[in-house]
Protein backbone atom coordinates (compact mmCIF):
# COMPACT_ATOMS: atom_id res chain seq x y z
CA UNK A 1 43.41 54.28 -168.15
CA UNK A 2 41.62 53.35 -165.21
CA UNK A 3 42.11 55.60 -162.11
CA UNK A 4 44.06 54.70 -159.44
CA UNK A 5 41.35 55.05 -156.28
CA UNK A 6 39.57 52.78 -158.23
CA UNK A 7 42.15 49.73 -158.75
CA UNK A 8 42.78 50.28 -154.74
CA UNK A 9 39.21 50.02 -154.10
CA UNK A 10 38.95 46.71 -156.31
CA UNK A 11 41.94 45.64 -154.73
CA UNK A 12 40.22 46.05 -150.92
CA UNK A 13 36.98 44.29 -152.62
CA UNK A 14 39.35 41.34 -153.95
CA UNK A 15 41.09 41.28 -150.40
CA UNK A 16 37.78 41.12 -148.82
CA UNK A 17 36.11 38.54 -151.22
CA UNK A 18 39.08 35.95 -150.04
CA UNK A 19 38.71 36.46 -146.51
CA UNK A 20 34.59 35.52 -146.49
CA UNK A 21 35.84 32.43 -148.69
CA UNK A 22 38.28 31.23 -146.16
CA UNK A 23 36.39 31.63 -143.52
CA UNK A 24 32.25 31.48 -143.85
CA UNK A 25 31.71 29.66 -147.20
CA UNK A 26 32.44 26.09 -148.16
CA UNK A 27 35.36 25.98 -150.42
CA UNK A 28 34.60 25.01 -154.15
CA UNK A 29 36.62 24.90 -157.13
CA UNK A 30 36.57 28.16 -158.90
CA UNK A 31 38.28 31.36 -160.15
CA UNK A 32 36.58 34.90 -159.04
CA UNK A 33 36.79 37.93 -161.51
CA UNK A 34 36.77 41.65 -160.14
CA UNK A 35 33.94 43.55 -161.99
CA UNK A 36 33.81 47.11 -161.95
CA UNK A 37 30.63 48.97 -163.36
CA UNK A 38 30.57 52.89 -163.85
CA UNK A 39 27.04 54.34 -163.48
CA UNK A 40 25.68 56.46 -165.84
CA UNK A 41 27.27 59.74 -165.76
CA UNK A 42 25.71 62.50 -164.37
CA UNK A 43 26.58 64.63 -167.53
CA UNK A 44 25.63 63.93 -171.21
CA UNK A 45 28.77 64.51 -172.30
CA UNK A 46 30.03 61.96 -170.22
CA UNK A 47 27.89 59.11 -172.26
CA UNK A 48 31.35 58.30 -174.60
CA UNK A 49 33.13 56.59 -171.33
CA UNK A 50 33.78 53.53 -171.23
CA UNK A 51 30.87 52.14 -168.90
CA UNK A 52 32.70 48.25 -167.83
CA UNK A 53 36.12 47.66 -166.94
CA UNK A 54 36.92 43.59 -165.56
CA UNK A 55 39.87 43.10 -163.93
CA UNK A 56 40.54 39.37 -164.36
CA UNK A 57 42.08 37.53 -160.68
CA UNK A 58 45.24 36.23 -161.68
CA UNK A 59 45.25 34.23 -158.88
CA UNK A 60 42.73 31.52 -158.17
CA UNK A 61 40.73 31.69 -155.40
CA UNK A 62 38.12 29.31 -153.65
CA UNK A 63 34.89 31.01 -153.90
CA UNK A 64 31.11 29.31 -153.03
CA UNK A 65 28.66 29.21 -155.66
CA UNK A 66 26.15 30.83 -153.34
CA UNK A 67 28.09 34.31 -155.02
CA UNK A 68 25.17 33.89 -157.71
CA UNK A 69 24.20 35.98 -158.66
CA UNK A 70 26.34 39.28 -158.21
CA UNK A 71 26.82 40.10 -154.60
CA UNK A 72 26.78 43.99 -154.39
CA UNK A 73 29.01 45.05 -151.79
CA UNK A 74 29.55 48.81 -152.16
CA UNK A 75 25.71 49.68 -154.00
CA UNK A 76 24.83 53.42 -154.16
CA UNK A 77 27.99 54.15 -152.40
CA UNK A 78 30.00 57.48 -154.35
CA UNK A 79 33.58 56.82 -154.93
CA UNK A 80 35.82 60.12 -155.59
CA UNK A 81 37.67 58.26 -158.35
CA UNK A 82 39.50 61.43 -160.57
CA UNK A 83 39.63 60.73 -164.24
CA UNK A 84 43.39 62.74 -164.42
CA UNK A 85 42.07 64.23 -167.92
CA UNK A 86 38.59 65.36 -167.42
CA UNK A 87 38.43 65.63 -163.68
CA UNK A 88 35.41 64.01 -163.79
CA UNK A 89 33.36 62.08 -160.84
CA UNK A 90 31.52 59.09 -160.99
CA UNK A 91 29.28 56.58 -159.21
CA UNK A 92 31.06 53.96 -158.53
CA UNK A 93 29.09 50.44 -157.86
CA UNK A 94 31.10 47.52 -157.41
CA UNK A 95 29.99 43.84 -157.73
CA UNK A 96 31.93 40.61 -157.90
CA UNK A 97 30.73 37.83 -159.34
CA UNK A 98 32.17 34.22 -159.61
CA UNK A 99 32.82 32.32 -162.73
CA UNK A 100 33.36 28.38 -162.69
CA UNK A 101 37.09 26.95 -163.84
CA UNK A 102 39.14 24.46 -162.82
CA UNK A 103 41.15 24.03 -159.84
CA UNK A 104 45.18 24.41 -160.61
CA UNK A 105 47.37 21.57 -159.58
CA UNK A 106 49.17 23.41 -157.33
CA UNK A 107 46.67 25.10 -155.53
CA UNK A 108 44.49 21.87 -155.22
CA UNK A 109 48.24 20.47 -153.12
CA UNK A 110 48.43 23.70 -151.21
CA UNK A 111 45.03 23.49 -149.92
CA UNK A 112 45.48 19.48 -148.80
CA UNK A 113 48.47 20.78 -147.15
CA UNK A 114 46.93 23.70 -145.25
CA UNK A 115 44.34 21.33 -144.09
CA UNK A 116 46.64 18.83 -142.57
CA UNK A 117 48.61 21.21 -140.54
CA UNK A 118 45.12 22.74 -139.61
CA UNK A 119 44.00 19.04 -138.31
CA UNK A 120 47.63 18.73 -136.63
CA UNK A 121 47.46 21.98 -134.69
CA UNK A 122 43.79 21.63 -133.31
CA UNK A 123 43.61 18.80 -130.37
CA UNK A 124 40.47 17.14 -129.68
CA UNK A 125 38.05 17.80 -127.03
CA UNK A 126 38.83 16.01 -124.07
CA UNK A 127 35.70 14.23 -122.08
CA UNK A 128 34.78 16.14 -119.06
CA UNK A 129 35.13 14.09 -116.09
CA UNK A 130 33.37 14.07 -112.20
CA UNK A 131 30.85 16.87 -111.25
CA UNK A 132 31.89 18.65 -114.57
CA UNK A 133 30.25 16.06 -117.01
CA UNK A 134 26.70 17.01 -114.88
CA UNK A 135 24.50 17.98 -117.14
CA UNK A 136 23.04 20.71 -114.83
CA UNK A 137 25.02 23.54 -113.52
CA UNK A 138 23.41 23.39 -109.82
CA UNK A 139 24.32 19.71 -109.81
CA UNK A 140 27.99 20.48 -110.38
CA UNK A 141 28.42 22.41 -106.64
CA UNK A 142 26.51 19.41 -104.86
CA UNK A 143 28.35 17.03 -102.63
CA UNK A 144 28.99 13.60 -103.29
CA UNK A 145 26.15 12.55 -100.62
CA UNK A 146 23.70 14.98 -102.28
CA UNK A 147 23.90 13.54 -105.50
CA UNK A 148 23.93 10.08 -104.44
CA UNK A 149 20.43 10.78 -102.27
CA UNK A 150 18.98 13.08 -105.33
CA UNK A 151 18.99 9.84 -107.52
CA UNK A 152 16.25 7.92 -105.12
CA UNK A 153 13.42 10.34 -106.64
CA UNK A 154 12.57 11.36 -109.70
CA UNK A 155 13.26 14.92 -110.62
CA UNK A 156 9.76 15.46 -112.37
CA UNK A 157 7.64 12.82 -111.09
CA UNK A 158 4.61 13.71 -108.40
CA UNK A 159 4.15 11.69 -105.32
CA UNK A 160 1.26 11.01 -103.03
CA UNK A 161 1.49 12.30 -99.57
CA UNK A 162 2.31 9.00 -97.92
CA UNK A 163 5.34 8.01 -100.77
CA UNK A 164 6.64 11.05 -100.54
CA UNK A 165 6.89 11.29 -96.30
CA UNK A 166 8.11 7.40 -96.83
CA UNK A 167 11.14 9.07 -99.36
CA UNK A 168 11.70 11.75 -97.39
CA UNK A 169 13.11 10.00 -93.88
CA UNK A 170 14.83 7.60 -96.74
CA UNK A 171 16.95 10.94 -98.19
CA UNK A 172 17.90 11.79 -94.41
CA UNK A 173 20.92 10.58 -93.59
CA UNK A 174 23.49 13.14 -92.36
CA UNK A 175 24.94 13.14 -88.93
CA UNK A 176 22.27 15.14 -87.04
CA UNK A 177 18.81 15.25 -86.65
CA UNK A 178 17.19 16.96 -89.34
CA UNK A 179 13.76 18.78 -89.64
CA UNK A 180 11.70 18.37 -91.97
CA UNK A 181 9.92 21.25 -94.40
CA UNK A 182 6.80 22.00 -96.46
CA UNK A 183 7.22 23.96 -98.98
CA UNK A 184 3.84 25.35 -100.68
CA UNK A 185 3.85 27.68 -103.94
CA UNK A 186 0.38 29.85 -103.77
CA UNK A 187 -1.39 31.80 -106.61
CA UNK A 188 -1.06 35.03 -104.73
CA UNK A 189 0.88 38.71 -104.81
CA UNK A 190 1.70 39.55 -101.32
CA UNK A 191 2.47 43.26 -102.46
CA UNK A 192 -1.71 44.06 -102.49
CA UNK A 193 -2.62 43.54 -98.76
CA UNK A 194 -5.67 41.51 -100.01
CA UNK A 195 -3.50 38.98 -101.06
CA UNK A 196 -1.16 38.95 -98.07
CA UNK A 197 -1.42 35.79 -95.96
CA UNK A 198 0.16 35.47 -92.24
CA UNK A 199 -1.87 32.65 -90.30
CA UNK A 200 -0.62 29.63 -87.41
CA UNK A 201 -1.10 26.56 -86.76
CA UNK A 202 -1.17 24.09 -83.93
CA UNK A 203 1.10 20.56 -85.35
CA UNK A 204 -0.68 17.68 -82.78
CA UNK A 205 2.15 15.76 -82.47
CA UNK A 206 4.88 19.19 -82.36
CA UNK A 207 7.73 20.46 -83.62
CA UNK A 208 10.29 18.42 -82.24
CA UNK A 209 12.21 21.36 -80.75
CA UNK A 210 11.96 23.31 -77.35
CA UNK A 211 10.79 26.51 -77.79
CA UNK A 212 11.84 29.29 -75.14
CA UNK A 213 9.20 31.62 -74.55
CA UNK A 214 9.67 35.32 -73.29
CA UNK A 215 6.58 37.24 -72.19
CA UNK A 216 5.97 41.12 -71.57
CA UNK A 217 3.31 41.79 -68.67
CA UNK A 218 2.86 44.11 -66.22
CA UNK A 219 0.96 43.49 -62.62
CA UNK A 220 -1.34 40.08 -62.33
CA UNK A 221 0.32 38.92 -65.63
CA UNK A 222 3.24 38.66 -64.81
CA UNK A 223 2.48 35.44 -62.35
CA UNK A 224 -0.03 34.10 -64.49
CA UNK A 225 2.84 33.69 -67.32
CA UNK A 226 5.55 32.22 -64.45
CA UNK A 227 2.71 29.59 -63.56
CA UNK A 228 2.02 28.76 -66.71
CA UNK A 229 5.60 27.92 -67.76
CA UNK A 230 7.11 30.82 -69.82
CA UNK A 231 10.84 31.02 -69.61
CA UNK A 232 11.16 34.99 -69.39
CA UNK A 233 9.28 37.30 -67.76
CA UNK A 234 9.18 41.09 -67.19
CA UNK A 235 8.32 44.20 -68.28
CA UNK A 236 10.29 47.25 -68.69
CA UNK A 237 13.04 45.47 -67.46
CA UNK A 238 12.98 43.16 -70.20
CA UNK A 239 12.51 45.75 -72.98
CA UNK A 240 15.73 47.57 -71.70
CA UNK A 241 17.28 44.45 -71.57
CA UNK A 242 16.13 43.49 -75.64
CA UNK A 243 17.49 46.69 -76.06
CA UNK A 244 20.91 46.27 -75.27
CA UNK A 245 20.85 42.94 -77.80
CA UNK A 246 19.62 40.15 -75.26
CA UNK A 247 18.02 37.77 -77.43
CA UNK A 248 18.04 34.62 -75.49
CA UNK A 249 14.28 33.16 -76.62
CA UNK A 250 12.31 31.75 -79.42
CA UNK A 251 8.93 33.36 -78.78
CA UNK A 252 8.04 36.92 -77.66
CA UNK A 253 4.76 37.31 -75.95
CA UNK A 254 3.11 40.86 -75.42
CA UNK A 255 -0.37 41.37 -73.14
CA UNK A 256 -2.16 44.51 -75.07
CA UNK A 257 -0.96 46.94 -72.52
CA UNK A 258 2.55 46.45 -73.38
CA UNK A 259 2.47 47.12 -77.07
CA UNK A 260 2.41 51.07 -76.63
CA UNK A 261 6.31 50.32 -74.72
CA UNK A 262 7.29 47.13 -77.44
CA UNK A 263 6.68 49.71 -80.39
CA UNK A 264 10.08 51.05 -80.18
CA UNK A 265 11.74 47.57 -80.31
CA UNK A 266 10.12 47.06 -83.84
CA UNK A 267 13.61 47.58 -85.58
CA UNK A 268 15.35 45.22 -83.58
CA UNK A 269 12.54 42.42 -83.37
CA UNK A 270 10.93 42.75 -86.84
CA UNK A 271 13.77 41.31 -89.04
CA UNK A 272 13.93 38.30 -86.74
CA UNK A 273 10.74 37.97 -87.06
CA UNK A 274 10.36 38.28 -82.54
CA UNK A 275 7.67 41.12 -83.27
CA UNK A 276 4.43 40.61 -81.27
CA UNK A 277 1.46 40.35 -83.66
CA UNK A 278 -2.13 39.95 -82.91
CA UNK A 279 -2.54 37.80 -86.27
CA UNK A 280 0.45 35.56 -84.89
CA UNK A 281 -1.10 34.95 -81.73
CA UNK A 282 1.59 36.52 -79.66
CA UNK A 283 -0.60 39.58 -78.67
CA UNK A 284 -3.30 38.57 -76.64
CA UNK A 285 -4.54 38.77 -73.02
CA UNK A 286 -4.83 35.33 -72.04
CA UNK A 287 -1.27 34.43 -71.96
CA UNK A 288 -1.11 30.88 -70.54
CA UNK A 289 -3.55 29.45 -73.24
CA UNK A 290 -0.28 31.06 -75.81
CA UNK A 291 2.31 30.13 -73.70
CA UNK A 292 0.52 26.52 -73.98
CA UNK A 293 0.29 26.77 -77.27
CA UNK A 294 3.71 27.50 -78.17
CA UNK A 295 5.14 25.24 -76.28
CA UNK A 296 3.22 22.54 -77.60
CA UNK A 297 3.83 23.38 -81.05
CA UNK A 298 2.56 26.02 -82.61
CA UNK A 299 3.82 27.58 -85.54
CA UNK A 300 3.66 31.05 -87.18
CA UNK A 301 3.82 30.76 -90.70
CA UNK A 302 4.18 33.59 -93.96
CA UNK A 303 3.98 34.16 -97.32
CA UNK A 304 7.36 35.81 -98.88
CA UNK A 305 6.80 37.87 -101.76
CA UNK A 306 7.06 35.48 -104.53
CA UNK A 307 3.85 34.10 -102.67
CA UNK A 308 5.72 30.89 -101.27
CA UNK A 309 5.14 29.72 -97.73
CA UNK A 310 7.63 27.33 -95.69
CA UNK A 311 6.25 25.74 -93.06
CA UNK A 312 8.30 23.20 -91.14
CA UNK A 313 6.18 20.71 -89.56
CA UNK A 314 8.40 18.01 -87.73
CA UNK A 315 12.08 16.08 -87.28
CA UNK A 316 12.76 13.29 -89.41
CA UNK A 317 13.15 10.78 -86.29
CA UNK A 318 8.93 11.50 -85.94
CA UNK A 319 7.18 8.49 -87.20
CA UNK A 320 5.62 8.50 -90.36
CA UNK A 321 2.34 8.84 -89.00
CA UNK A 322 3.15 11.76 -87.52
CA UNK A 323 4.66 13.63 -89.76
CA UNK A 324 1.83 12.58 -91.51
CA UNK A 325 -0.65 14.29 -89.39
CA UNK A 326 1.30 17.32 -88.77
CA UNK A 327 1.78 18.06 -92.81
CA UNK A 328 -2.09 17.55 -92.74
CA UNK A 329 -2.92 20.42 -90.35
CA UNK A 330 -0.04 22.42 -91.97
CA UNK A 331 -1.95 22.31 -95.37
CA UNK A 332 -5.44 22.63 -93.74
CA UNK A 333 -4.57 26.21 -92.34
CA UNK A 334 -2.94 27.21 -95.51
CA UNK A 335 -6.43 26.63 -97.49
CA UNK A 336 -8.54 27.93 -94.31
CA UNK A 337 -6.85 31.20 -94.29
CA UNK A 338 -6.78 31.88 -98.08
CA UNK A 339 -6.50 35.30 -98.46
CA UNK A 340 -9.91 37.37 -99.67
CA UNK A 341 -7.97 38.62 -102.80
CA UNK A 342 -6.90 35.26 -104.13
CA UNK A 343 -8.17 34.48 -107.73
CA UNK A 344 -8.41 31.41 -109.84
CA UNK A 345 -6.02 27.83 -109.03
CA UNK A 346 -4.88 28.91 -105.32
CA UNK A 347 -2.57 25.80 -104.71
CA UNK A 348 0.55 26.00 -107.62
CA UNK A 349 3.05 23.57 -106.32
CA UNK A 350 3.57 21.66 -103.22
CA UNK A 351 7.30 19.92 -101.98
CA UNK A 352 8.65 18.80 -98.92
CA UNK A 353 12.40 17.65 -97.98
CA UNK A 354 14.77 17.66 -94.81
CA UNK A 355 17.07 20.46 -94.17
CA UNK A 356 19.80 19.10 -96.16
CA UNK A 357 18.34 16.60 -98.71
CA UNK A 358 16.48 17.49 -102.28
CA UNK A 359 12.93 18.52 -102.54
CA UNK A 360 10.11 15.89 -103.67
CA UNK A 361 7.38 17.17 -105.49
CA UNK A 362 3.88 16.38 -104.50
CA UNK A 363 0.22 15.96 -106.30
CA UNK A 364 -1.55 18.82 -105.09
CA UNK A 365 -4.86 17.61 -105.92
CA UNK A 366 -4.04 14.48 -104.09
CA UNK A 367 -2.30 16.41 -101.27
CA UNK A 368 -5.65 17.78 -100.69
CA UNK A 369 -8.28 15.62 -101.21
CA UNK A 370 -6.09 13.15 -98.75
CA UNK A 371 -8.00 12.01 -96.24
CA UNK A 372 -5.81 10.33 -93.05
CA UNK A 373 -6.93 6.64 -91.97
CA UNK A 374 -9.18 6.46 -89.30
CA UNK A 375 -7.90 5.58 -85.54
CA UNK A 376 -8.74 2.12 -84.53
């Protein structure tokens, strides 16, 4: 009596109820029944049809009582079900709905079997041991000295300048000398050139390193820079010399008069940062007062374009006095060339570390209402 698309469709339904049981709802004890509902006919004629047709499970299955009430899977969806006599179509909803009954005896053993062959098959998790228990990811590629130095600060904590210098030389310990680094995050978008900041600054007690200076002059220059100590010196010499990939000094120095010949080196010097640059103090025509100053210890420092600027201001075999006073004049020129554009909190975050140990965060507002001890 009933056609045969539709028993395969109720079949799919029944398949299809059993699965989501299994798999996404907690078991309970119950039977399901297949409902199928015909929808009013779209012809009067039709009206004499029989309009519900259950076909009863014959085999129990686990359902959850969250089925209440009727979950419509297949609403407003046509079926071409054929009645063979009429040849008649109808709209064919299909709901299932779960009734309450007992559990049978053998299906109650089935299911404690299936259960302990599920428990037997899966193996418990085994404890991750070493750099893979870390909690964080970055920690797991660290070396066994990093993480051992990493655990004499605290991650989140802010330190005053004179703790955190004290720390510092404490988290130093590889083989070489390292340098140490400033590290300051400012509220600033290098992309508007109002915002852009490029400054130096002169560290009183140096940088620990010896800096090889190259000058470009031309006639009573070029003796004044030999007297006053630069390493290199010449002219268009020199630039043909750059140009052939001699790069053999720290610190390029250009006289004014030069710049219209060091233009065509910018693609070579710019990404090393060699460049000559009036706001970096290596343009200018008194070249033994730069030459001086370089040596000395002066340091060009930028902002990159997340607005971060890395200033290194020392070696960790200074004193901490020193590095004291160097970080001091570091963050001085930072705030006294603050960029016209800059709006609202300038200083974000501050940290300082060696080259090869972790950062340690400081108080900014400390950092710069620090005042050094006076000299006796």
């Amino acid at each position: 009596l009933v056609p045969r698309g539709i028993r395969e469709r109720a079949r799919s339904v029944l398949l299809l109820l059993r699965s989501l049981s299994q798999t996404t709802m907690a078991a309970c004890a119950t039977h399901s029944s297949l409902i199928l509902t015909y929808a009013a006919p779209t012809r009067s004629q039709d009206l004499t049809l029989p309009s519900l047709i259950s076909f009863a499970n014959p085999r129990p299955n686990n359902l959850s009582v969250s089925l209440y009430p009727p979950l419509l899977l297949l609403g407003g969806r046509r079926c071409a079900a054929t009645d063979r006599g009429s040849n008649r179509f109808f709209a064919v909803v299909v709901s299932a709905l779960a009734a309450e009954a007992d559990v049978d005896t053998e299906d109650a053993e089935q299911n404690e079997v299936a259960s302990a062959s599920a428990t037997a098959v899966l193996d418990p998790t085994k404890p991750k041991k070493g750099k893979a228990a870390l909690v964080l990811k970055r920690d797991r590629t660290r070396s066994k000295r990093f993480l051992e130095i990493q655990k004499l600060r605290e991650t989140k904590k802010e330190y005053d300048v004179k703790t955190a210098i004290s720390l510092l030389k404490q988290t130093a310990n590889t083989r070489f000398v390292e340098s140490v680094e400033a590290h300051f995050r400012l509220n600033i978008d290098p992309k508007y050139n109002d915002q852009q900041l490029r400054a130096t600054v002169s560290l009183p007690k140096g940088t620990g390193q010896t800096v090889k200076v190259a000058v470009l002059a031309q006639g009573e220059k070029v003796d004044e820079a030999k007297n006053a100590g630069a390493d290199i010196v010449g002219s268009d010499d020199l630039i043909e010399q750059i140009k052939g990939g001699f790069m053999e000094f720290d610190k390029l120095i250009a006289s004014p008069d030069m710049m219209v010949k060091v233009a065509g080196l910018g693609k070579i010097l710019g990404p090393r940062g060699l460049m000559p640059n009036p706001k970096a103090g290596t343009v200018t025509a008194n070249i033994p007062q730069a030459i001086e100053e370089f040596k000395k210890g002066k340091v060009e420092f930028r902002a990159d374009k997340t607005g971060i600027v890395h200033i290194p201001f020392g070696k960790v075999n200074f004193t901490e006095e020193d590095l004291l006073v160097n970080f001091l004049a570091a963050v001085k020129s930072v705030e006294t060339n603050k960029p016209k554009g800059a709006k609202g909190v300038y200083w974000k975050s501050a940290h300082i570390c060696s080259s090869m140990g972790p950062s340690i965060k400081l108080n900014v507002r400390e950092m710069i209402d620090f005042k050094p001890p006076a000299a006796n």
